[in-house]
Protein backbone atom coordinates (compact mmCIF):
# COMPACT_ATOMS: atom_id res chain seq x y z
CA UNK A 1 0.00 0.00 0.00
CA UNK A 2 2.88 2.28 0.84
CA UNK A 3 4.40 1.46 -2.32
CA UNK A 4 1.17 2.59 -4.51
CA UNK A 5 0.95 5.43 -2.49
CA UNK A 6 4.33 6.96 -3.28
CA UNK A 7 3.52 5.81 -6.81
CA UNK A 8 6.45 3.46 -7.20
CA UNK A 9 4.00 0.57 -8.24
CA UNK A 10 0.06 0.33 -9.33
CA UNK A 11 -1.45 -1.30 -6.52
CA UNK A 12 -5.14 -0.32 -5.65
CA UNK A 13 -5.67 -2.98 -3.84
CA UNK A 14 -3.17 -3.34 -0.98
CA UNK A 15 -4.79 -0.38 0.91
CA UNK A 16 -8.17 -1.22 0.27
CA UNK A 17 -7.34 -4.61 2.38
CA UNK A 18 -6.24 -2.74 5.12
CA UNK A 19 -8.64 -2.12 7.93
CA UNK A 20 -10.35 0.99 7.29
CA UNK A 21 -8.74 2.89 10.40
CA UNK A 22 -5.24 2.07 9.01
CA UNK A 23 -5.39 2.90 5.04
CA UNK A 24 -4.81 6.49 5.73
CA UNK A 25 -1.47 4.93 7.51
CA UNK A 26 0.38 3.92 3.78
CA UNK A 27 0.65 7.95 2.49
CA UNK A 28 2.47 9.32 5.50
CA UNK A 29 5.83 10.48 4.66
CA UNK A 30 7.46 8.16 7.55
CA UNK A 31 7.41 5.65 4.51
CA UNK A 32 9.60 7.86 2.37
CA UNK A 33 12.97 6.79 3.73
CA UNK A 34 11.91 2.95 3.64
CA UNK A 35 11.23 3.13 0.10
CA UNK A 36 14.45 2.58 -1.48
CA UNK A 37 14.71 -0.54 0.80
CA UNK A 38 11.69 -1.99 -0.91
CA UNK A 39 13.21 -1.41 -4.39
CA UNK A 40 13.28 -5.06 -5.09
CA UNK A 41 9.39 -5.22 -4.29
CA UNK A 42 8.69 -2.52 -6.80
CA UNK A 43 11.45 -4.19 -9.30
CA UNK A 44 9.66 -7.59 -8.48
CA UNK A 45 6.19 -6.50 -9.02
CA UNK A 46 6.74 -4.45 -11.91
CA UNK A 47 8.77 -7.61 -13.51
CA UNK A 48 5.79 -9.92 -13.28
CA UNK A 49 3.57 -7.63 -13.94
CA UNK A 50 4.78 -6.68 -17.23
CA UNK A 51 5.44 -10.25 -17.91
CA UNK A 52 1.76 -11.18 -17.51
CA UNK A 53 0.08 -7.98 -19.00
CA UNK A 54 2.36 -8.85 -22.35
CA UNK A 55 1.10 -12.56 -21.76
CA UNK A 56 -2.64 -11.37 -21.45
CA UNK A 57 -2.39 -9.24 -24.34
CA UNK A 58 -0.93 -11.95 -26.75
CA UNK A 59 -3.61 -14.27 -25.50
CA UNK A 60 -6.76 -11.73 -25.94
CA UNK A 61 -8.39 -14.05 -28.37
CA UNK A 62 -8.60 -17.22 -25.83
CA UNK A 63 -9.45 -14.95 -22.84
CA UNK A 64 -11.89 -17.30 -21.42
CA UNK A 65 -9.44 -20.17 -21.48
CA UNK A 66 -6.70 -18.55 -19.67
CA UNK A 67 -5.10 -19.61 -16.30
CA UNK A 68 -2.44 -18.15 -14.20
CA UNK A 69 -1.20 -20.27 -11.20
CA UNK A 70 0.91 -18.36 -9.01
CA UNK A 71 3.40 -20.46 -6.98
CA UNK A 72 4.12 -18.92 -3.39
CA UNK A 73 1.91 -16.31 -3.79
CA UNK A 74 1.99 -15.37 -0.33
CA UNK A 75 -0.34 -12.10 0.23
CA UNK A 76 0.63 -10.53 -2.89
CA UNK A 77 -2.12 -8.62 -4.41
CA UNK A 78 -1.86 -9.72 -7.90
CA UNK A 79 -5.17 -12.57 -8.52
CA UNK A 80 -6.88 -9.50 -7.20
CA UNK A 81 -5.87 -6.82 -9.60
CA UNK A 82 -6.27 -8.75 -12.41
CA UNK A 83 -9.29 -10.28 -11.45
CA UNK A 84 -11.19 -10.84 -14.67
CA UNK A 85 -8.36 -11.65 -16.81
CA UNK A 86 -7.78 -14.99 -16.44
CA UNK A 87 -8.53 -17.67 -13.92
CA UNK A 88 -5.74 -17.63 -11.23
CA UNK A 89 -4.65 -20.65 -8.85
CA UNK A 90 -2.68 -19.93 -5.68
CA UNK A 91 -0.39 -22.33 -4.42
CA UNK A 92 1.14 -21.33 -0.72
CA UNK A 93 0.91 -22.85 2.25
CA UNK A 94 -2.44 -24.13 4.20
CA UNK A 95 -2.61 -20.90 6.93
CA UNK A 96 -1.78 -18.19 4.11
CA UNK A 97 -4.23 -19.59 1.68
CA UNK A 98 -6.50 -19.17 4.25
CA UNK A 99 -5.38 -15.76 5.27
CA UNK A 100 -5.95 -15.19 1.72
CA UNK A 101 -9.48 -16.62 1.60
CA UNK A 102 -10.54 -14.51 4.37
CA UNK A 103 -8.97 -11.05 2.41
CA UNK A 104 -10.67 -12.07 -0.54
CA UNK A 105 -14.14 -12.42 1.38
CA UNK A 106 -13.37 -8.89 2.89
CA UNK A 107 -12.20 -7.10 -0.98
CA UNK A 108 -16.11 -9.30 -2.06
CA UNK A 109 -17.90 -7.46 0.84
CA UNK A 110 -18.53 -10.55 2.76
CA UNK A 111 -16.21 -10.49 5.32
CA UNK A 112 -14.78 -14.08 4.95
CA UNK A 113 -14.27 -16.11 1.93
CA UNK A 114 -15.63 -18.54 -0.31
């Protein structure tokens, strides 16, 4: 979230996950120093990122049939922002697929997951 905010990556997501008292938490400038610490988060994203918007692109015409499985995919933000796209499958451990479940029933509106 801190990351979007400073505009380093495009990530409306991340913040909206956060609970509601905290969002506002991501634009302060304490975050400015930190920033070039988290250069290989912004490198990484923006890597994969490209990767799979050139991927989606050259694969318009099967866009129903398209998967994405993300290995480790931890509590990154990506299935999310390109929800739509293509079918994504997250592999990760039991606990943060379930983490995951429960921020994807939040982002939904329903406050756990499906």
């Amino acid at each position: 979230a801190a990351l979007d905010a400073a505009g380093e990556i495009e990530d409306e997501v991340a913040a909206s996950l956060l609970p509601a008292a905290t969002r506002g938490v991501a634009r302060w400038p304490i975050w400015r120093p930190v920033l070039p610490f988290l250069e290989f988060v912004t490198a990484r994203t923006r890597f994969i990122d490209g990767a799979l918007d050139d991927w989606l692109r050259a694969t318009e015409a099967s866009r129903g049939d398209r998967a994405v499985v993300l290995v480790g995919a931890g509590y990154d933000t990506r299935s999310m922002r390109y929800a739509g796209e293509a079918q994504f499958v997250e592999v990760d451990l039991p606990s943060v697929v379930e983490g995951k479940r429960r921020l994807w029933g939040r982002r939904r509106g329903g406050g756990g997951g499906d």
